[in-house]
C-alpha atoms as a PDB file:
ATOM      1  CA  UNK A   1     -38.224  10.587  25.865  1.00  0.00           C
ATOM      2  CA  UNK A   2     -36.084  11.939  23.331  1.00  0.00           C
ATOM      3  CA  UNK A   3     -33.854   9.503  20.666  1.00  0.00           C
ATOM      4  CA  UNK A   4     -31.918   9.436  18.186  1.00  0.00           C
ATOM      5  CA  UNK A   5     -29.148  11.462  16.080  1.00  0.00           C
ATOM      6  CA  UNK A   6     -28.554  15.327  17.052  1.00  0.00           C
ATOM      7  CA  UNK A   7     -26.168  17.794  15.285  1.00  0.00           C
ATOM      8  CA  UNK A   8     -23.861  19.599  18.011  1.00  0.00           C
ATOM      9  CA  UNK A   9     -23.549  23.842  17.633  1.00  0.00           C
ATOM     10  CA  UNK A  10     -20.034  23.223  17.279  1.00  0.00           C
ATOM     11  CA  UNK A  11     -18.963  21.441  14.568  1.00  0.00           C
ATOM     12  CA  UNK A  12     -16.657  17.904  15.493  1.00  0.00           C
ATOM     13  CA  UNK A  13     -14.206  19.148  13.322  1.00  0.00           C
ATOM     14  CA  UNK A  14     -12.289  20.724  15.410  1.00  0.00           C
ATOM     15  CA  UNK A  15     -11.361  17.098  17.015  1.00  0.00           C
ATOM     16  CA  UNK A  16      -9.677  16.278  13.684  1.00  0.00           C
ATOM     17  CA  UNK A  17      -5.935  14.715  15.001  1.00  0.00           C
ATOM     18  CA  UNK A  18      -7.073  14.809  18.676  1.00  0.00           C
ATOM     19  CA  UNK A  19      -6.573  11.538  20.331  1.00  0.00           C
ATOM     20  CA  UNK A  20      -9.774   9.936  21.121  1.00  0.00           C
ATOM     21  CA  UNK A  21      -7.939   8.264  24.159  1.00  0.00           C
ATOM     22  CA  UNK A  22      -9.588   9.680  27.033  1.00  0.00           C
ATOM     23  CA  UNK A  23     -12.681  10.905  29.291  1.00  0.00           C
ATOM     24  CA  UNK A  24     -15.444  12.781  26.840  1.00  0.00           C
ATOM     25  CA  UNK A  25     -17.554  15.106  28.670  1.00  0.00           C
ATOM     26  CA  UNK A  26     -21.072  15.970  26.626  1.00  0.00           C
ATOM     27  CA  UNK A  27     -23.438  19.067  28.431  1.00  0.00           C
ATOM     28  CA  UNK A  28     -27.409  18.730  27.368  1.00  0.00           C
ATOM     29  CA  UNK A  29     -29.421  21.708  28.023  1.00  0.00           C
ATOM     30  CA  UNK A  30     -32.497  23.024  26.875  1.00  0.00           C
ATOM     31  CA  UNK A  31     -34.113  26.434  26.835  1.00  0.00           C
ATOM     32  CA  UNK A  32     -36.275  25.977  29.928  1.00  0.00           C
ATOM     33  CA  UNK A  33     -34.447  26.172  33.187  1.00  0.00           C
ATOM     34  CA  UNK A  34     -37.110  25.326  35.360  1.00  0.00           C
ATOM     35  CA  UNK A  35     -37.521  21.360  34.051  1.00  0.00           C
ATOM     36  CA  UNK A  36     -35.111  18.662  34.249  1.00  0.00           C
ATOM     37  CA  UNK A  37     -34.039  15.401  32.637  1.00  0.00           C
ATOM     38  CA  UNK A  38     -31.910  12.589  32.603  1.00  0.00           C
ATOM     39  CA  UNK A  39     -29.137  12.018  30.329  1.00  0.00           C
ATOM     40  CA  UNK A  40     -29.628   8.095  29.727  1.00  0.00           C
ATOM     41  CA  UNK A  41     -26.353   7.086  27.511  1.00  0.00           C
ATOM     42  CA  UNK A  42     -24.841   8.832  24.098  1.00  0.00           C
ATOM     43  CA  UNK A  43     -21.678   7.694  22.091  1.00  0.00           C
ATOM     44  CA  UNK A  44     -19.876   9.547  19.330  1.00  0.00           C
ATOM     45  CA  UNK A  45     -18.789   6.787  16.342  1.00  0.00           C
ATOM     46  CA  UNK A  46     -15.382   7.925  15.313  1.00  0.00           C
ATOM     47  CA  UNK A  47     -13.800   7.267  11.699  1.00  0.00           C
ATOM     48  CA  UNK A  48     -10.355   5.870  12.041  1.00  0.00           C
ATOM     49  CA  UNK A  49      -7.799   5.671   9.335  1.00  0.00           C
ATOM     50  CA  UNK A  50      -5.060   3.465  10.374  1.00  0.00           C
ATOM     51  CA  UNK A  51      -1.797   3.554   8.706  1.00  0.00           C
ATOM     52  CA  UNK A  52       0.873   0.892   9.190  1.00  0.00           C
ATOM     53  CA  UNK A  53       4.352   1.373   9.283  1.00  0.00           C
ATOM     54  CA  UNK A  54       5.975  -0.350   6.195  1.00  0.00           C
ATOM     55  CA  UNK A  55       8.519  -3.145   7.031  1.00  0.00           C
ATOM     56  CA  UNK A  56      11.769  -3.247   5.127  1.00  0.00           C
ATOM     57  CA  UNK A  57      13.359  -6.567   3.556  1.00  0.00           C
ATOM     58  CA  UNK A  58      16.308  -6.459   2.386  1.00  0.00           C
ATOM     59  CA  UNK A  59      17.274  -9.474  -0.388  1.00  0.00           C
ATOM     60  CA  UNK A  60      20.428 -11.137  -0.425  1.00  0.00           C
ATOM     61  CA  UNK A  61      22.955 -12.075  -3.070  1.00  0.00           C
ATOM     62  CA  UNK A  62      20.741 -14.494  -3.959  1.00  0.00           C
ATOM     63  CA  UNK A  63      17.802 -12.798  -4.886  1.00  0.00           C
ATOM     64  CA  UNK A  64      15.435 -13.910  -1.792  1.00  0.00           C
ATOM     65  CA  UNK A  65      14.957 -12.982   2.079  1.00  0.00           C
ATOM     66  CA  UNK A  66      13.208 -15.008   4.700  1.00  0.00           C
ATOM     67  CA  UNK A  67      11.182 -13.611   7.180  1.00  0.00           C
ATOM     68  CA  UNK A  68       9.075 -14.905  10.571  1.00  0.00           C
ATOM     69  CA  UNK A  69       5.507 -13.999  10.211  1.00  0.00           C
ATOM     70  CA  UNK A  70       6.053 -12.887  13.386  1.00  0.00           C
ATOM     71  CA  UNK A  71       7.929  -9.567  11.861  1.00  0.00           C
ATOM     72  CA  UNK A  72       5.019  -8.736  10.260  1.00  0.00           C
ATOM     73  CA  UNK A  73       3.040  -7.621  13.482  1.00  0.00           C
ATOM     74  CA  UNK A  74       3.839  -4.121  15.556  1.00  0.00           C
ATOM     75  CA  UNK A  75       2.050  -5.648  18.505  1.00  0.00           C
ATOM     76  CA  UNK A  76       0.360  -8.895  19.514  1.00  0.00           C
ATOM     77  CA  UNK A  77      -1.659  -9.130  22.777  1.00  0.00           C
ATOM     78  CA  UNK A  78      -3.412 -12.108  23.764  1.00  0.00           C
ATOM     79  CA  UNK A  79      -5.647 -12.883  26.899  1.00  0.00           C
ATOM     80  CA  UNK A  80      -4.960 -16.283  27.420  1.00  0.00           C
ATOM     81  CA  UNK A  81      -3.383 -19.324  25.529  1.00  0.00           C
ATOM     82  CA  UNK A  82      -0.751 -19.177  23.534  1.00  0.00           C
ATOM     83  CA  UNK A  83      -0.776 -17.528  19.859  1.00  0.00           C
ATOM     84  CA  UNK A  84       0.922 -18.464  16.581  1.00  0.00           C
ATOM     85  CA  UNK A  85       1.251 -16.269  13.858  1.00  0.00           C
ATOM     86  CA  UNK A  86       1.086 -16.894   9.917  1.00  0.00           C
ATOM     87  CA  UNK A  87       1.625 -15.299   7.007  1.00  0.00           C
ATOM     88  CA  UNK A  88       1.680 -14.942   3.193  1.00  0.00           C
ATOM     89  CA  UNK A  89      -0.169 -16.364   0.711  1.00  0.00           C
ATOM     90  CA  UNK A  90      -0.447 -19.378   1.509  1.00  0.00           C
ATOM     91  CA  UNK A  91      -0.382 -18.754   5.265  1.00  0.00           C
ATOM     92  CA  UNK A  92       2.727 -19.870   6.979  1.00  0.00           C
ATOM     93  CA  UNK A  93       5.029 -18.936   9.737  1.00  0.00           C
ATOM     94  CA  UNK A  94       7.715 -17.736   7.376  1.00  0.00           C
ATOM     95  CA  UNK A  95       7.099 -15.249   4.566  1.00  0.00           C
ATOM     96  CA  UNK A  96       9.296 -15.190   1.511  1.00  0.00           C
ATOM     97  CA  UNK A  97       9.888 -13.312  -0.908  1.00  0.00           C
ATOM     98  CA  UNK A  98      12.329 -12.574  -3.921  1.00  0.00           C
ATOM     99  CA  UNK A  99      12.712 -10.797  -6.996  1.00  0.00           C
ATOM    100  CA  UNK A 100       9.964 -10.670  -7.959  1.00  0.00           C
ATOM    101  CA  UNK A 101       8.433  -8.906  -5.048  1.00  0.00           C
ATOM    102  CA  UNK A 102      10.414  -5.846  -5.687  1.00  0.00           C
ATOM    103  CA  UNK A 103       8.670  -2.557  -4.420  1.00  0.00           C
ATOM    104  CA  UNK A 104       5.791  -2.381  -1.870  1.00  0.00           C
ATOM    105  CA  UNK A 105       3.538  -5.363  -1.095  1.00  0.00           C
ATOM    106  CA  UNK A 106       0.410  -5.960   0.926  1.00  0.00           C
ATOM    107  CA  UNK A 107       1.133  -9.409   2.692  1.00  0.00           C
ATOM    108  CA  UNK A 108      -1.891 -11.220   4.897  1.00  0.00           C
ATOM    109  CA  UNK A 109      -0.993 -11.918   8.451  1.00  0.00           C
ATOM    110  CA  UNK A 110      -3.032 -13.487  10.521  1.00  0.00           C
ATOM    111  CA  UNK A 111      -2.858 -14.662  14.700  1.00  0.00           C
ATOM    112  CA  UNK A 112      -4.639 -17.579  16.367  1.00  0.00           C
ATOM    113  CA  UNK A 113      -4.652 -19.018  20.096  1.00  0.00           C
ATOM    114  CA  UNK A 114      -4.605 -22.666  20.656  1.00  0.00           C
ATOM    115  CA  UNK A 115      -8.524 -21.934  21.780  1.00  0.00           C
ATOM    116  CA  UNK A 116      -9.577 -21.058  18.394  1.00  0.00           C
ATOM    117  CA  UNK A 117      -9.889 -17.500  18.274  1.00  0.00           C
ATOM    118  CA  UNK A 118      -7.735 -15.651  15.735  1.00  0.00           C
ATOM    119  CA  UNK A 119      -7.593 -11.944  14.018  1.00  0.00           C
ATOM    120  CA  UNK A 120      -6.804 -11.171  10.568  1.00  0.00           C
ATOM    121  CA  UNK A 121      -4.920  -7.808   8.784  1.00  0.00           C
ATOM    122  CA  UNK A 122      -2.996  -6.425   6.353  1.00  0.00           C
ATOM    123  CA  UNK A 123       1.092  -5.778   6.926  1.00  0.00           C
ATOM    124  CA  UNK A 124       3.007  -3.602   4.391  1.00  0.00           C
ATOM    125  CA  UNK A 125       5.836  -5.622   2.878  1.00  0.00           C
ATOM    126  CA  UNK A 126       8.866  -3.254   1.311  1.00  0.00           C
ATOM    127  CA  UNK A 127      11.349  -5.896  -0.205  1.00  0.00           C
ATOM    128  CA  UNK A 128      14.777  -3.722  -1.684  1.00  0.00           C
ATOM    129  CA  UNK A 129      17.547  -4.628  -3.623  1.00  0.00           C
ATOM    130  CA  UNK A 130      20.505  -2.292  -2.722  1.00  0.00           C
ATOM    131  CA  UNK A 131      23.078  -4.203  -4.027  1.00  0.00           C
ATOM    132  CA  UNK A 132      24.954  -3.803  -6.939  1.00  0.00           C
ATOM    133  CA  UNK A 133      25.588  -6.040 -10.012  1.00  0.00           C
ATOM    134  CA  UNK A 134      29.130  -6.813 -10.470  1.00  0.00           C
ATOM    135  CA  UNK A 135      30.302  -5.477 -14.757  1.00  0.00           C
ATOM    136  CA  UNK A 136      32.487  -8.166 -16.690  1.00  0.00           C
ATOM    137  CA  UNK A 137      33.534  -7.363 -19.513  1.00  0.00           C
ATOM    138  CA  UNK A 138      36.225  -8.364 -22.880  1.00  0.00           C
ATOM    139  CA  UNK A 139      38.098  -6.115 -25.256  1.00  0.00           C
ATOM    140  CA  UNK A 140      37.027  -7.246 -28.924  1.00  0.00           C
ATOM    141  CA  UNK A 141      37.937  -6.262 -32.564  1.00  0.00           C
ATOM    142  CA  UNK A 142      35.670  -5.470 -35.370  1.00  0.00           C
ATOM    143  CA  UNK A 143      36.231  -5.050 -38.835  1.00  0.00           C
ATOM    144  CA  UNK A 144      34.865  -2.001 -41.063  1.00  0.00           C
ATOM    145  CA  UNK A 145      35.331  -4.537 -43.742  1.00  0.00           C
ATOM    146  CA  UNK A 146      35.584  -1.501 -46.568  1.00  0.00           C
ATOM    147  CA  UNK A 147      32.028  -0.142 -45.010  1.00  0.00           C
ATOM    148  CA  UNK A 148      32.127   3.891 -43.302  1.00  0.00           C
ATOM    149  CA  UNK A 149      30.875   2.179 -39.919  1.00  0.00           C
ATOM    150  CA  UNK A 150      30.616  -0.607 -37.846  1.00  0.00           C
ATOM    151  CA  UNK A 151      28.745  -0.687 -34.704  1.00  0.00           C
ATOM    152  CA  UNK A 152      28.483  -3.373 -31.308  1.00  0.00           C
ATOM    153  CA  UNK A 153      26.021  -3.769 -28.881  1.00  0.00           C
ATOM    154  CA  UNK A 154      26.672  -4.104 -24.790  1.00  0.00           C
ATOM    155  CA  UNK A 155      26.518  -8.105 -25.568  1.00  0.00           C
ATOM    156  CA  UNK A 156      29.558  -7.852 -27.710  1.00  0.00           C
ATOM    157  CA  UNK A 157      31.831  -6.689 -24.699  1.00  0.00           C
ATOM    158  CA  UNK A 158      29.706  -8.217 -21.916  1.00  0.00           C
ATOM    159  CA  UNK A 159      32.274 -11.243 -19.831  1.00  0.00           C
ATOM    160  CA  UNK A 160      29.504 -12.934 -17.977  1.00  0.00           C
ATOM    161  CA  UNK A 161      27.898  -9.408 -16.129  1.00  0.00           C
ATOM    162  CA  UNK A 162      26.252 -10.619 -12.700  1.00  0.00           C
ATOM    163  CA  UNK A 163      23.607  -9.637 -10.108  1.00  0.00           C
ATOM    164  CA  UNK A 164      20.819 -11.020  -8.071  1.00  0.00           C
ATOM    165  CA  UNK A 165      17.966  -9.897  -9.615  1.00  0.00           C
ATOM    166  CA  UNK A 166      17.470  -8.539 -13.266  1.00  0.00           C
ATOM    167  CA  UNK A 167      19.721  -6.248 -15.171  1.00  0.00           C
ATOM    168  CA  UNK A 168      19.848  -4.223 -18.069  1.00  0.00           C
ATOM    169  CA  UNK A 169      23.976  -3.633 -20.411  1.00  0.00           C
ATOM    170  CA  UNK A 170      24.550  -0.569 -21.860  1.00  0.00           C
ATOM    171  CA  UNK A 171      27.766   0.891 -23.296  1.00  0.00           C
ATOM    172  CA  UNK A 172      28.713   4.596 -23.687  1.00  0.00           C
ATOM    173  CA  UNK A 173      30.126   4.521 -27.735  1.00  0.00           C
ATOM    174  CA  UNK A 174      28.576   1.623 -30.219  1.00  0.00           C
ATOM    175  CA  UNK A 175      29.457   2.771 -33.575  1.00  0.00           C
ATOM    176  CA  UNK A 176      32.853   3.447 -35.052  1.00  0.00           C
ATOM    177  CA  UNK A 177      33.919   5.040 -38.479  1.00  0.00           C
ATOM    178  CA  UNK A 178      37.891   4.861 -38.179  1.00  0.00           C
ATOM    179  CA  UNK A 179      40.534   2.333 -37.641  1.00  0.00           C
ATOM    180  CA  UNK A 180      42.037   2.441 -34.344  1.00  0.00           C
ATOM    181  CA  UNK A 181      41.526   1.845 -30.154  1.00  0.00           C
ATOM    182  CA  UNK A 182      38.892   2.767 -28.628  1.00  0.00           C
ATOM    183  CA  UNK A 183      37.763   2.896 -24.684  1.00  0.00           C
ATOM    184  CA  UNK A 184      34.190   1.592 -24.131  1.00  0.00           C
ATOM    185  CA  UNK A 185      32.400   1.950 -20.554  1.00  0.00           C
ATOM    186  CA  UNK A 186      30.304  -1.231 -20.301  1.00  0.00           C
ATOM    187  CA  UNK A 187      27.368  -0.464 -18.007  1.00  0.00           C
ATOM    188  CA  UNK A 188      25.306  -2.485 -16.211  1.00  0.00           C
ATOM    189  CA  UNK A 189      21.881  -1.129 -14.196  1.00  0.00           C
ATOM    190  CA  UNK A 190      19.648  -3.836 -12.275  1.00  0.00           C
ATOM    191  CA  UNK A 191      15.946  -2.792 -11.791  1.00  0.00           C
ATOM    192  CA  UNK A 192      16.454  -1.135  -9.060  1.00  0.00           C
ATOM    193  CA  UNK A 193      18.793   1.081 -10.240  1.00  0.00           C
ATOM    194  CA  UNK A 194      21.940  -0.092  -8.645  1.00  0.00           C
ATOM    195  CA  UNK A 195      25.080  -0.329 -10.883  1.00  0.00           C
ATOM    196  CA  UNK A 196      28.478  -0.925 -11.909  1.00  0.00           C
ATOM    197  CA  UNK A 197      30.679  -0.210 -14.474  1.00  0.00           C
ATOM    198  CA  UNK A 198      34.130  -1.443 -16.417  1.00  0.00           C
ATOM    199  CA  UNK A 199      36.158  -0.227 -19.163  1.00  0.00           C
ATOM    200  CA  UNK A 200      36.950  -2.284 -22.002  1.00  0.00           C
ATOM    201  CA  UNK A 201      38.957  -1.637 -25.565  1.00  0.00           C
ATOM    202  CA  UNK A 202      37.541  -1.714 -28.847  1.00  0.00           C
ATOM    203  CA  UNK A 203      40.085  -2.584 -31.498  1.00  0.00           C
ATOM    204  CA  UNK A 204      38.272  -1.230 -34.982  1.00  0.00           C
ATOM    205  CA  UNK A 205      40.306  -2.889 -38.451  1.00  0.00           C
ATOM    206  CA  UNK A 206      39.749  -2.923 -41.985  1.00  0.00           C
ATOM    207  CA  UNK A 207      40.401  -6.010 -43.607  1.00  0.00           C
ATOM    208  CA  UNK A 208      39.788  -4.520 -46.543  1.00  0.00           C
ATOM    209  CA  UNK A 209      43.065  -2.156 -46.340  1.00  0.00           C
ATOM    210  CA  UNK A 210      46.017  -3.146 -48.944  1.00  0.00           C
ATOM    211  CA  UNK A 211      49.322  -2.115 -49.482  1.00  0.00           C
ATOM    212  CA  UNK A 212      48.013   0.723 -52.138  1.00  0.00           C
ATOM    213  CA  UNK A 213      46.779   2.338 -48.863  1.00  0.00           C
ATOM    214  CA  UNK A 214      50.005   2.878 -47.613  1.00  0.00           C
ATOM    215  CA  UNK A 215      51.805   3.639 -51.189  1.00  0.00           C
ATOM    216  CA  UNK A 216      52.625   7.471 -50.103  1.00  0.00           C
ATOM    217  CA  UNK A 217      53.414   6.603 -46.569  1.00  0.00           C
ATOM    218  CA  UNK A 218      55.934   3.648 -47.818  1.00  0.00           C
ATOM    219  CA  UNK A 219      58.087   6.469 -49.221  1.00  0.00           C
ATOM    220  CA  UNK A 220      58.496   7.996 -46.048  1.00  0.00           C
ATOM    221  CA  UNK A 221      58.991   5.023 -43.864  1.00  0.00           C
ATOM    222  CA  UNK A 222      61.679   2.267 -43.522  1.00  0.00           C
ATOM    223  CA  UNK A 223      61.487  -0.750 -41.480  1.00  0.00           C
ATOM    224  CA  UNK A 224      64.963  -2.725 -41.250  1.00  0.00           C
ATOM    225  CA  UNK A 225      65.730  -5.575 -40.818  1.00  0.00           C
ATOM    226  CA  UNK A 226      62.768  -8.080 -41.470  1.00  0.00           C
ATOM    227  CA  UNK A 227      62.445 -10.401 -41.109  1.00  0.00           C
ATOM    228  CA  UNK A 228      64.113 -10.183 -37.250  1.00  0.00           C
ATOM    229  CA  UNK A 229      64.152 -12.055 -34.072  1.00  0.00           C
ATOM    230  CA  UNK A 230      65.362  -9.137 -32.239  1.00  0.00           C
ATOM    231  CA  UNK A 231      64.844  -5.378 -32.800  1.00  0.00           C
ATOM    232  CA  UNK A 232      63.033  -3.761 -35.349  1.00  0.00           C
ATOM    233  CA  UNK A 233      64.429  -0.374 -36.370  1.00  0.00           C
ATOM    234  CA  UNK A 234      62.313   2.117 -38.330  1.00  0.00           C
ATOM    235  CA  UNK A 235      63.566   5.485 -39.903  1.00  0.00           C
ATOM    236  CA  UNK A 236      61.068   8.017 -40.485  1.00  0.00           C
ATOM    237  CA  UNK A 237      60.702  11.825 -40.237  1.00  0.00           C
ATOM    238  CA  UNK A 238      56.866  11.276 -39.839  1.00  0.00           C
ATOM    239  CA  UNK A 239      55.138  10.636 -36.262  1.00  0.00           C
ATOM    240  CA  UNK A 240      53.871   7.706 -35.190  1.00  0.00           C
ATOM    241  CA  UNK A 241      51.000   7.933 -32.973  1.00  0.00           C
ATOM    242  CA  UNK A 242      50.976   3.688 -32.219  1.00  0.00           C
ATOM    243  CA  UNK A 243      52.088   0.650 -34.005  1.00  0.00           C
ATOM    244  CA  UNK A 244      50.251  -2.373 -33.703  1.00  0.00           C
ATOM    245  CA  UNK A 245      51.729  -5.968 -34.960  1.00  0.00           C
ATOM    246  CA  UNK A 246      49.674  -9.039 -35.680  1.00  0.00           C
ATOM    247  CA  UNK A 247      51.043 -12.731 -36.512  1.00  0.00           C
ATOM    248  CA  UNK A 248      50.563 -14.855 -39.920  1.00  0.00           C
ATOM    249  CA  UNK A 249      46.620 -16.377 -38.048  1.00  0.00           C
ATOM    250  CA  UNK A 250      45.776 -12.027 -37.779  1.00  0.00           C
ATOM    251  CA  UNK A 251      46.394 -12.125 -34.400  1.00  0.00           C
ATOM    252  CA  UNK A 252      47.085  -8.677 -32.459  1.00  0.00           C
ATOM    253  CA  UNK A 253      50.965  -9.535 -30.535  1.00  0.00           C
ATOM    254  CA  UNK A 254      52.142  -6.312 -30.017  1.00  0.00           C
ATOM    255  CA  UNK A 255      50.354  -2.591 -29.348  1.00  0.00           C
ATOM    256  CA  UNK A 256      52.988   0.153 -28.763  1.00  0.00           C
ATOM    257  CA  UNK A 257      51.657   4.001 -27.772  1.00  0.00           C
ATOM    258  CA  UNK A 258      54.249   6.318 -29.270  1.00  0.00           C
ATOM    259  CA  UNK A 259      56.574   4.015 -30.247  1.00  0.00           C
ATOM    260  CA  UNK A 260      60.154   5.046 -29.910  1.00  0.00           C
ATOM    261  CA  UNK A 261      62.547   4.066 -33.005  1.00  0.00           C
ATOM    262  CA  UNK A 262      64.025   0.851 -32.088  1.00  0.00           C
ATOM    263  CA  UNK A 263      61.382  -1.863 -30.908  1.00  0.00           C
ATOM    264  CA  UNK A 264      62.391  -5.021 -28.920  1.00  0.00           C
ATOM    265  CA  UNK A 265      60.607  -7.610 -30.323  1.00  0.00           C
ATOM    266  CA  UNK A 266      62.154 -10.459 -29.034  1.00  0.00           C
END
């Protein structure tokens, strides 16, 4: 009798991505012709990589998604009885999962009949975050104070920004080196790189500035009458790009673009 392991003259390779589904037909020979044996039993032990289909989960506004551990499975066949399946750590019949779980995760699923017998594996868990954060922001004004700069960060102009999971606030201009209005994009990213944006205005001052600032200028401007309750003439051969009036507290009541010579002020 002759045992054991044997080496085929063709190598098994070329059954690499075959199916081993099937009938397998083996031929034995030897170099005599004239003799004759009996091919008892033989097997081939096949290496299997099995690769499982990732499910999606999709979180809600809230951060979180609920699942049956039921989703988890592609198939489940039993013979008799009837089968519950669990999941998660610990194992339940709903899986959650939440911000935390952004990304790919391996989640334990397991199936049991009511006679005891139960089978264990490994489901792949994608949990995404596709939507995006909703940007809030506030116009502000800072004050040079005498200095060649002042700068903000995305918390100055940030309203109360929102999403469901983490986010990061970013703005597109922080530092400023002249008095005047300027646009800022507030931006906010969440970590999954969903976003939103909103435009706000920066209103830069100098509280430092006095009337010896505007000495030359004076000369070349008239304002008439003040004090009024009505309209505010000015005579000038100079253009004025914007006027901007505040009240005795410093606060801004009035921003005019290319302001025309007579200004309701009523």
């Amino acid at each position: 009798a002759i045992s054991g392991n044997f080496i085929p003259q063709n190598p098994l390779s070329v059954f690499d991505g075959e199916n081993t589904q099937g009938d397998w037909v083996i031929t034995v020979s030897d170099s005599v012709s004239a003799d004759g044996g009996t091919l008892n039993s033989w097997g081939i032990t096949f290496n299997y990589e099995v690769l499982s289909t990732p499910l999606d989960v999709v979180l809600d506004a809230t951060g979180n998604a609920t699942i049956n551990a039921e989703d988890l499975l592609f198939s489940n066949s039993v013979d008799c009885g009837v089968t519950t399946v669990t999941g998660g750590n610990p194992l339940a019949t709903t899986v959650n999962f939440s911000c935390m779980d952004l990304g790919s995760n391996n989640v334990d699923v397991s199936s049991a009949n009511n006679a005891g017998a139960s089978t264990t594996g490994i489901a792949i868990v994608n949990v995404i975050d596709n939507l995006n954060p909703t940007a809030n922001g506030q116009d502000i004004t800072v004050d040079l104070a005498g200095n060649g700069s002042v700068s903000i960060t995305a918390d100055d102009v940030d309203n109360g920004s929102t999403d469901n999971c983490d986010f990061t606030l970013s703005v597109d201009i922080n530092t400023f080196t002249a008095v005047g209005d300027y646009p800022v994009v507030l931006t906010v990213t969440d970590s999954s790189g969903n976003e939103d944006t909103v435009s706000v205005n920066v209103e830069v001052i100098d509280s430092t500035l006095t009337s010896e600032h505007f000495e030359e200028t004076d000369s070349n401007i008239s304002i008439y009458p003040v004090p009024t309750e009505a309209t505010l003439n000015i005579s000038t051969d100079l253009i004025i790009d914007s006027i901007v009036m505040f009240d005795l507290l410093g606060k801004q009541i009035m921003y005019i673009e290319k302001p025309s010579n007579r200004i309701d002020v009523t």
